[in-house]
Protein backbone atom coordinates (compact mmCIF):
# COMPACT_ATOMS: atom_id res chain seq x y z
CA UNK A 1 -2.42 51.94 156.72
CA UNK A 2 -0.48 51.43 159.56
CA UNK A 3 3.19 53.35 159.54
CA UNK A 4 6.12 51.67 161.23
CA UNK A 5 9.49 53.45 161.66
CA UNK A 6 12.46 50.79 161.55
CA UNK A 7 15.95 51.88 162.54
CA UNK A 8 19.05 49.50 162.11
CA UNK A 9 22.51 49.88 160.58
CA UNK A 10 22.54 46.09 159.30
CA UNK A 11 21.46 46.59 155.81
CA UNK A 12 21.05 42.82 155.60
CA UNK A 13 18.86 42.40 158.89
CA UNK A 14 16.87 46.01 157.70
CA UNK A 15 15.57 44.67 154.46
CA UNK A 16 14.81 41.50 156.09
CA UNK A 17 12.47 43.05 158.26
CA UNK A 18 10.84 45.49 155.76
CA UNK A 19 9.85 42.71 153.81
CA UNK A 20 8.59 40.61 157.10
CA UNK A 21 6.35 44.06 157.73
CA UNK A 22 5.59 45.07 154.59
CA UNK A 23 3.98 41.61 153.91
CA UNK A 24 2.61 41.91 156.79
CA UNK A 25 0.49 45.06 155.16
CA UNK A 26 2.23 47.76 157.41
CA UNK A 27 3.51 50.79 155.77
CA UNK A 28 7.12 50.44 156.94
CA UNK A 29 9.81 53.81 156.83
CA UNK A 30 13.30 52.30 157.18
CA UNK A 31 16.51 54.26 158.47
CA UNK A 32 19.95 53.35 158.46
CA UNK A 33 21.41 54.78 161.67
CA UNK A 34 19.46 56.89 164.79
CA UNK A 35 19.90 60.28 163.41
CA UNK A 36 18.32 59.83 160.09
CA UNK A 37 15.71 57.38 162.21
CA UNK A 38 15.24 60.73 164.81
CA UNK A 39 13.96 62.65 161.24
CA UNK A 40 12.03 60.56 159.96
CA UNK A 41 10.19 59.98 163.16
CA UNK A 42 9.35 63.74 163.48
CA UNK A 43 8.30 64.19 160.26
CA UNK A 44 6.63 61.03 158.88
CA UNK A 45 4.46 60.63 161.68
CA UNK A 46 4.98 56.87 162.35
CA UNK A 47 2.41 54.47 164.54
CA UNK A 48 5.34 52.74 166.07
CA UNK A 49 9.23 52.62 166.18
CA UNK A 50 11.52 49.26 165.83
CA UNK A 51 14.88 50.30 166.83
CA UNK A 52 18.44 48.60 166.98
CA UNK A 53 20.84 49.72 169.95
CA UNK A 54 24.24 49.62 168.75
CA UNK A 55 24.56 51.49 165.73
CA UNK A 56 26.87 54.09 164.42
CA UNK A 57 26.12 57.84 164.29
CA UNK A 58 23.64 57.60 167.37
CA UNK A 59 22.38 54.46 169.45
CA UNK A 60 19.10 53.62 170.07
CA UNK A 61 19.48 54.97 173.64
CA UNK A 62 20.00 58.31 172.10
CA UNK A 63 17.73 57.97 169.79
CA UNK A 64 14.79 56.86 172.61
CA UNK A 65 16.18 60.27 174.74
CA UNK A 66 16.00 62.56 171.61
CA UNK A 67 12.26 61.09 170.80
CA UNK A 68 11.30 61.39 174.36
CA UNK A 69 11.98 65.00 174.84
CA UNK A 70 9.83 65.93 171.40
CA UNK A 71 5.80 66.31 172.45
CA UNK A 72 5.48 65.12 168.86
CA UNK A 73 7.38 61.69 169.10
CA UNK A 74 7.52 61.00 172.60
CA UNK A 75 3.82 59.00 172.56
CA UNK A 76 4.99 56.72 169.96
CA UNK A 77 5.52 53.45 171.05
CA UNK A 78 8.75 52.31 171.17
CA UNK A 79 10.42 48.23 170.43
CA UNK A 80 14.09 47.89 171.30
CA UNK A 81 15.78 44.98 168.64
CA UNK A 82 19.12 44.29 170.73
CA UNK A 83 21.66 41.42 169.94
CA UNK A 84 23.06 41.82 173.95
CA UNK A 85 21.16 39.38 176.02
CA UNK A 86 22.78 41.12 179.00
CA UNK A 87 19.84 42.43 181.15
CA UNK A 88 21.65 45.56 182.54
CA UNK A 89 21.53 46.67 178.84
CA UNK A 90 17.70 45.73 178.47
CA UNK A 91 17.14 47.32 181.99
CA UNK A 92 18.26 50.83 181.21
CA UNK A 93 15.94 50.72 177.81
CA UNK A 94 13.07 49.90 179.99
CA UNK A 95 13.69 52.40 182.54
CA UNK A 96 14.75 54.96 179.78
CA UNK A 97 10.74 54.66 178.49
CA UNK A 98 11.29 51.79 176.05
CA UNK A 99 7.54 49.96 175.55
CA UNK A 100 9.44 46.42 174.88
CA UNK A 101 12.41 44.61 173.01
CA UNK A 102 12.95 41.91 170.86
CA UNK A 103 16.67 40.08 170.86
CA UNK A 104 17.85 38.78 167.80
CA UNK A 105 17.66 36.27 166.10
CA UNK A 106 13.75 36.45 166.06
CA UNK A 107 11.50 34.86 163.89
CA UNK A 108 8.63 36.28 161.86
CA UNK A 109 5.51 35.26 164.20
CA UNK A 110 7.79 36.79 167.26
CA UNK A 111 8.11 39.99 165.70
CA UNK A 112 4.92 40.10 164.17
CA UNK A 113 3.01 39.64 167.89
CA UNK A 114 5.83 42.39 169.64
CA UNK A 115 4.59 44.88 166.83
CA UNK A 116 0.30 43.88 167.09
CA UNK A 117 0.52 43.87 170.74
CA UNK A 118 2.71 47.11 171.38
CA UNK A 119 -0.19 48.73 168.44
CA UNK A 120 -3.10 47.28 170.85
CA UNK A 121 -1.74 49.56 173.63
CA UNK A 122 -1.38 52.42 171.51
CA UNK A 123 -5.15 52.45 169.96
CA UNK A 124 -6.16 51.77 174.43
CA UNK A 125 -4.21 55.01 174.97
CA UNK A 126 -5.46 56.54 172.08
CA UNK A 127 -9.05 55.21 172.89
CA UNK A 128 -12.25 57.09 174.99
CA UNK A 129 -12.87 55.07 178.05
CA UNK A 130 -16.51 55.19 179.61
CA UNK A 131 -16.73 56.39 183.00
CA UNK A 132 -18.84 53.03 183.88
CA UNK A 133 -17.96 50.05 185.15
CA UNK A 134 -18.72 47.90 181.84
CA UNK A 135 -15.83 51.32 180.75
CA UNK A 136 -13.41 50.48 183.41
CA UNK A 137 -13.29 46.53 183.09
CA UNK A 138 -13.08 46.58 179.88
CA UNK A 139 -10.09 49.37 179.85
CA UNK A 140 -8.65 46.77 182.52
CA UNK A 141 -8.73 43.41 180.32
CA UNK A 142 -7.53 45.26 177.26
CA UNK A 143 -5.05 46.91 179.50
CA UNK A 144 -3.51 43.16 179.83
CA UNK A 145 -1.98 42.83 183.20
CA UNK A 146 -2.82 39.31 185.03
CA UNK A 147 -4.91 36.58 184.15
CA UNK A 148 -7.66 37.71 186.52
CA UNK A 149 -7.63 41.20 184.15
CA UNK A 150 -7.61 39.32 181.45
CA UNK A 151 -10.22 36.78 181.69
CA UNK A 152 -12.76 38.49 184.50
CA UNK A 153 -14.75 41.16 184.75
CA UNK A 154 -14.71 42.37 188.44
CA UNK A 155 -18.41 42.70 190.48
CA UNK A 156 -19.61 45.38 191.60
CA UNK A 157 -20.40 45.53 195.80
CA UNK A 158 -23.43 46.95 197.23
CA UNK A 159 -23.44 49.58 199.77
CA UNK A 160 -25.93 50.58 201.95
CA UNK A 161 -26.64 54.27 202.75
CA UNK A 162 -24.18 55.01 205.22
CA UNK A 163 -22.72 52.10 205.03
CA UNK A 164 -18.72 51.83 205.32
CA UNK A 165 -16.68 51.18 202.43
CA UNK A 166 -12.98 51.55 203.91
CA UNK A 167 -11.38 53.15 207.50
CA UNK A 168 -9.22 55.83 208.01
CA UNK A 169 -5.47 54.08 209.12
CA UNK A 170 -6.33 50.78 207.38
CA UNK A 171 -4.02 49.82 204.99
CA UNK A 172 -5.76 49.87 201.29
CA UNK A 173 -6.63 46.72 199.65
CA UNK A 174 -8.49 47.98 196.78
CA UNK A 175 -8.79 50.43 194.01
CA UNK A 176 -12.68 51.67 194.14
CA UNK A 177 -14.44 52.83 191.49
CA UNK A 178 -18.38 54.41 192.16
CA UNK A 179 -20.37 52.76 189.44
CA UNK A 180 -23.67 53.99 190.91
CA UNK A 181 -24.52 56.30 194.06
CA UNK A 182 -22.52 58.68 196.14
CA UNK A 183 -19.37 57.99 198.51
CA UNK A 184 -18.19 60.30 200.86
CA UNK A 185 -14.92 60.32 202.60
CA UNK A 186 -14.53 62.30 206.31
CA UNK A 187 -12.36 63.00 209.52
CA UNK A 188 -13.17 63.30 212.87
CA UNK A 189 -11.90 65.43 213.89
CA UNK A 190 -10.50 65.95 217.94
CA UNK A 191 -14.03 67.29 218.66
CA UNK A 192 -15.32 64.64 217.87
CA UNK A 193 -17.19 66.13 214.31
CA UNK A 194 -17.06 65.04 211.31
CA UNK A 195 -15.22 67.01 208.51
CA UNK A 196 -16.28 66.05 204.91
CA UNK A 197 -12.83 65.88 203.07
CA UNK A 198 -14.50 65.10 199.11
CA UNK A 199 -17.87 63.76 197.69
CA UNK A 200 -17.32 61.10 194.90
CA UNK A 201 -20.15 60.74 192.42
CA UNK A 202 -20.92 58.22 189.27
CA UNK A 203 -18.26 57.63 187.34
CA UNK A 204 -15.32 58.92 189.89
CA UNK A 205 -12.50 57.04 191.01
CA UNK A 206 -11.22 57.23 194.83
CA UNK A 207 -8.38 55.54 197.48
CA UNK A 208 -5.75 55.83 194.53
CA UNK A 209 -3.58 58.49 196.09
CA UNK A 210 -3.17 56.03 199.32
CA UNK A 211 -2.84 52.73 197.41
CA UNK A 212 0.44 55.07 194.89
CA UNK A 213 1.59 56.39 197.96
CA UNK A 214 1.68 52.87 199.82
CA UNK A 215 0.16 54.37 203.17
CA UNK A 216 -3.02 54.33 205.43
CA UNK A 217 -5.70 55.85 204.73
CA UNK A 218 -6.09 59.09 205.79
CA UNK A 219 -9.81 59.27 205.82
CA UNK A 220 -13.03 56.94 206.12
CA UNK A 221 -15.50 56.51 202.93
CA UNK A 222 -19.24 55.89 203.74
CA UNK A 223 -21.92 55.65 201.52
CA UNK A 224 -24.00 58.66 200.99
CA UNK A 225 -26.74 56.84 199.38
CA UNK A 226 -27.55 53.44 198.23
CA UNK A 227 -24.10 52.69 196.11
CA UNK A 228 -22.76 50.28 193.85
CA UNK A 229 -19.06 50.56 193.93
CA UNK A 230 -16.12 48.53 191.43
CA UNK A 231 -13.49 46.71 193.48
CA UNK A 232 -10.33 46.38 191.90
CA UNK A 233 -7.66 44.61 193.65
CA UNK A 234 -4.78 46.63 194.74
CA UNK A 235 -2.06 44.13 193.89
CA UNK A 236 -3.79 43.98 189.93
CA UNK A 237 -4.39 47.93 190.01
CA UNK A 238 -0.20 48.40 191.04
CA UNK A 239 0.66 45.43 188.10
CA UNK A 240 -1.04 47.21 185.82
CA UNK A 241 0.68 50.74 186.33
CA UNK A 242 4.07 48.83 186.66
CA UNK A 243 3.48 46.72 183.51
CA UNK A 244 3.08 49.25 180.86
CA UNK A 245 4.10 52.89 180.50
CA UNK A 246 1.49 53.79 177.97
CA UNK A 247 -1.54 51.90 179.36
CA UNK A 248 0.21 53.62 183.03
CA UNK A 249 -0.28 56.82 181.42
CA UNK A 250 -3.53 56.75 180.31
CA UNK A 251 -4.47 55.10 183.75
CA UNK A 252 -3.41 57.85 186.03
CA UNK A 253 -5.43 60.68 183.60
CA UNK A 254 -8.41 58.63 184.51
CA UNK A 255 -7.85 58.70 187.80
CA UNK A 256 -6.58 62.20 188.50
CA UNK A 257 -9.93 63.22 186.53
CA UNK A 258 -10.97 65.36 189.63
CA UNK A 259 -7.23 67.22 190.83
CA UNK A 260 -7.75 70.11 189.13
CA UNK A 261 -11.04 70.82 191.42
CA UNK A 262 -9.76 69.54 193.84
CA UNK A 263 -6.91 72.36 193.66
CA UNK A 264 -9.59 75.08 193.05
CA UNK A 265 -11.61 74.09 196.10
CA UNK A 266 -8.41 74.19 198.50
CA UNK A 267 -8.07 77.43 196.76
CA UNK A 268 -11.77 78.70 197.27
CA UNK A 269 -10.92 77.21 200.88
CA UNK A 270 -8.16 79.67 201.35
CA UNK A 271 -9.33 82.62 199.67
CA UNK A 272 -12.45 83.45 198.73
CA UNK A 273 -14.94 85.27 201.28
CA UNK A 274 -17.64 83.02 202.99
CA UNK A 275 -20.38 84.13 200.70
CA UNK A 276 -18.40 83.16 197.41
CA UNK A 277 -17.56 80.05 199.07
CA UNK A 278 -20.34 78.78 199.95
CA UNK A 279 -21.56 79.55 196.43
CA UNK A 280 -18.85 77.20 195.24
CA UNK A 281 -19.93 74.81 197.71
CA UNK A 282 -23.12 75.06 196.53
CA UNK A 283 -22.66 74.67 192.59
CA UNK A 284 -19.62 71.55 193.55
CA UNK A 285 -22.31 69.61 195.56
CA UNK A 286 -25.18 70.50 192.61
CA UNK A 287 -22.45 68.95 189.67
CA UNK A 288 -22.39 65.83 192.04
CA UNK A 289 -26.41 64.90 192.30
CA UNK A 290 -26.65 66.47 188.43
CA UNK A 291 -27.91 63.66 186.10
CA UNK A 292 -27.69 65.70 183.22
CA UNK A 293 -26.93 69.20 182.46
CA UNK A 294 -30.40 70.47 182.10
CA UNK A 295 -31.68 68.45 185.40
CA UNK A 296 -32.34 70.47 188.78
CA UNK A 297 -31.49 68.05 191.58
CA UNK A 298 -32.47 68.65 194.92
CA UNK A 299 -29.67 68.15 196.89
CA UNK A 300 -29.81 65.09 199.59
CA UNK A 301 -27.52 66.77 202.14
CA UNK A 302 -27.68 67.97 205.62
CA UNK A 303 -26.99 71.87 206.15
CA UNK A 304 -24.21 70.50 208.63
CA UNK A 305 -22.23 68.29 205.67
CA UNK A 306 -22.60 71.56 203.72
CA UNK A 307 -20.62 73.35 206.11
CA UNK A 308 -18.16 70.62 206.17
CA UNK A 309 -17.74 71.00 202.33
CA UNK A 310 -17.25 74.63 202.30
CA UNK A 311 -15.53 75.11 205.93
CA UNK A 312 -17.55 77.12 207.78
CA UNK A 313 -19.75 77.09 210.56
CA UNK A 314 -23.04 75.90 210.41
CA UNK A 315 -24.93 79.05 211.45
CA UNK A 316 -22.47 80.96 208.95
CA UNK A 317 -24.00 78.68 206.27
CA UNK A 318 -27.80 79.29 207.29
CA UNK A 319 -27.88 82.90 207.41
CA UNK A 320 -25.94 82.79 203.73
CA UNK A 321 -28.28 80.35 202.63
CA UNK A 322 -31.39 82.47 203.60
CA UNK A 323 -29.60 85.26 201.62
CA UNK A 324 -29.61 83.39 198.62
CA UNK A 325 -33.03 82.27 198.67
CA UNK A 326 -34.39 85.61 199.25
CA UNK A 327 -32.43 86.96 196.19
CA UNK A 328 -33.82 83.72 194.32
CA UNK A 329 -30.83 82.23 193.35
CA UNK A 330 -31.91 78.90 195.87
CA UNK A 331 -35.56 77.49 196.73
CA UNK A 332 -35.72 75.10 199.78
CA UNK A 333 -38.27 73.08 200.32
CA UNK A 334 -39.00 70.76 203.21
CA UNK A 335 -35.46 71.15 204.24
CA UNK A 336 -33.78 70.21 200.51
CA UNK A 337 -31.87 72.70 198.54
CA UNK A 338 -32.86 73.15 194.68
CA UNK A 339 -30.41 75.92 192.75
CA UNK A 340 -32.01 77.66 190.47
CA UNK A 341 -29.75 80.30 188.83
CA UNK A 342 -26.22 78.32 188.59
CA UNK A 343 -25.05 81.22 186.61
CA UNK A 344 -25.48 83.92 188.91
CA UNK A 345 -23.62 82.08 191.24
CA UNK A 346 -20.80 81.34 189.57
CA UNK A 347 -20.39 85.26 188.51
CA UNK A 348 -20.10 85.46 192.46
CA UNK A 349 -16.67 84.62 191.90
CA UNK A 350 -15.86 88.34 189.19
């Protein structure tokens, strides 16, 4: 059964909505002022927290802080009931962390929805979203930010093999999501070449740093094969992280699903010797053309945008390549690259 926390100092107004809740068939825990409400939170585990703001002993701003700075409580989701309509006072809740508010006097169906909606985001936060697109849109229309997300799925655009799919210094106008294929993203650098900056497979997320940051883009994305990619508008994508601190929260650890190798890479970049690196480059190019773990792709590269991943030269990367083949940890064949012993490459790097 569902467990909801209640914290108000009108004994009147508290029973009232225990009963409201209770026939409602939530569990319902009910506290008389913030610091017995800040106990009962931490120990009795509640789904979600309805909590006055002027009360005696501790308000529900302190009671919001002291939740938020608990791992435990600080998930829970969290319904101001204020009798101020001043909006300064339901300002600082919402920028405090608050989830929503109710002012009183309420009736039953508007508590009732506050309560089954604010639940709704927790179970989408709570929930396993498929790296797909049928994943993503429906993550986006439970997510509940404009009528668009609510009522339409968004298409997915083709994309030719090297085929553009935005410009370095354009301004974004889309969050884009690779629901089949590869996407690269490159400089050029004053040379003239072209410097591979990431390779974006199935499943991966990319021009979300840019469209945060509100900038240009600092590199181009092209195709690397035949792609399928999810376009979701930028001006839905920002409502959407504005509109909801949970549903924001479990947004951005979808997206930020590839920073931690992106770190290691910039740190292979920096310090590991060529050979290790280009083992790393090797094994990071592999993951992306892997359809399943025991699969052996043969990867659809050029040696040149291979030494763009890793950062070398070209020539570096050939005679390191031979190396590897001769001590049978690569095959080539007809100019494609199949690894065969992924393990003793990684224990390059001990």
């Amino acid at each position: 059964m569902t467990r909801i926390l209640l914290i108000e100092d009108n004994t009147e107004v508290r029973e009232n909505i225990v009963e409201i809740l209770e026939l409602s068939q939530y569990e319902v825990l009910a506290a008389e002022n913030g610091k017995v409400g800040v106990k009962l939170a931490q120990s009795g585990n509640p789904d979600l927290i309805i909590c006055d703001i002027m009360m005696p002993e501790m308000d529900g701003y302190g009671v919001l802080h002291a939740l938020s700075k608990n791992d435990t409580t600080a998930a829970i989701p969290f319904i101001f009931l204020t009798a101020k309509a001043d909006r300064a006072d339901l300002r600082k809740g919402m920028e405090m962390g608050a989830d929503d508010y109710i002012t009183k006097p309420f009736d039953d169906i508007e508590l009732l929805n506050a309560v089954e909606t604010r639940l709704k985001k927790s179970a989408l936060y709570k929930s396993e979203v498929t790296s797909t697109a049928e994943g993503v849109n429906e993550f986006l229309r439970n997510a509940g930010g404009s009528s668009a997300v609510n009522n339409q799925d968004y298409d997915t655009q083709e994309y030719k093999k090297k085929q553009t799919i935005y410009q370095q210094s354009k301004r974004p106008l889309y969050l884009y999501f690779v629901a089949k294929g590869k996407v690269k993203t490159f400089k050029i650098n004053d040379d003239g070449k072209e410097l591979i900056t990431e390779i974006y497979k199935e499943g991966e997320f990319l021009g979300y740093t840019t469209l945060l940051e509100d900038t240009t883009y600092l590199d181009t994305a092209e195709a690397l094969e035949d792609t399928q990619v999810l376009l979701i508008p930028k001006a839905e994508f920002l409502e959407i992280i504005a509109r909801d601190r949970i549903v924001a929260h479990k947004f951005i650890k979808l997206l930020a699903q590839n920073l931690i190798e992106k770190e290691e890479q910039l740190l292979n970049l920096a310090y590991n010797s060529l050979r290790k690196r280009i083992a790393n480059g090797l094994l990071q190019v592999n993951e992306k053309f892997k359809s399943s773990d025991n699969d052996r792709p043969k990867l659809e590269i050029s040696r040149e945008a291979l030494a763009q991943v890793v950062g070398t030269a070209t020539e570096s990367l050939i005679r390191v390549l031979s190396d590897f083949k001769s001590e049978k940890l690569i095959e080539i064949v007809e100019g494609k690259i199949y690894v065969l012993e992924e393990k003793k490459l990684r224990e390059l790097f001990n």
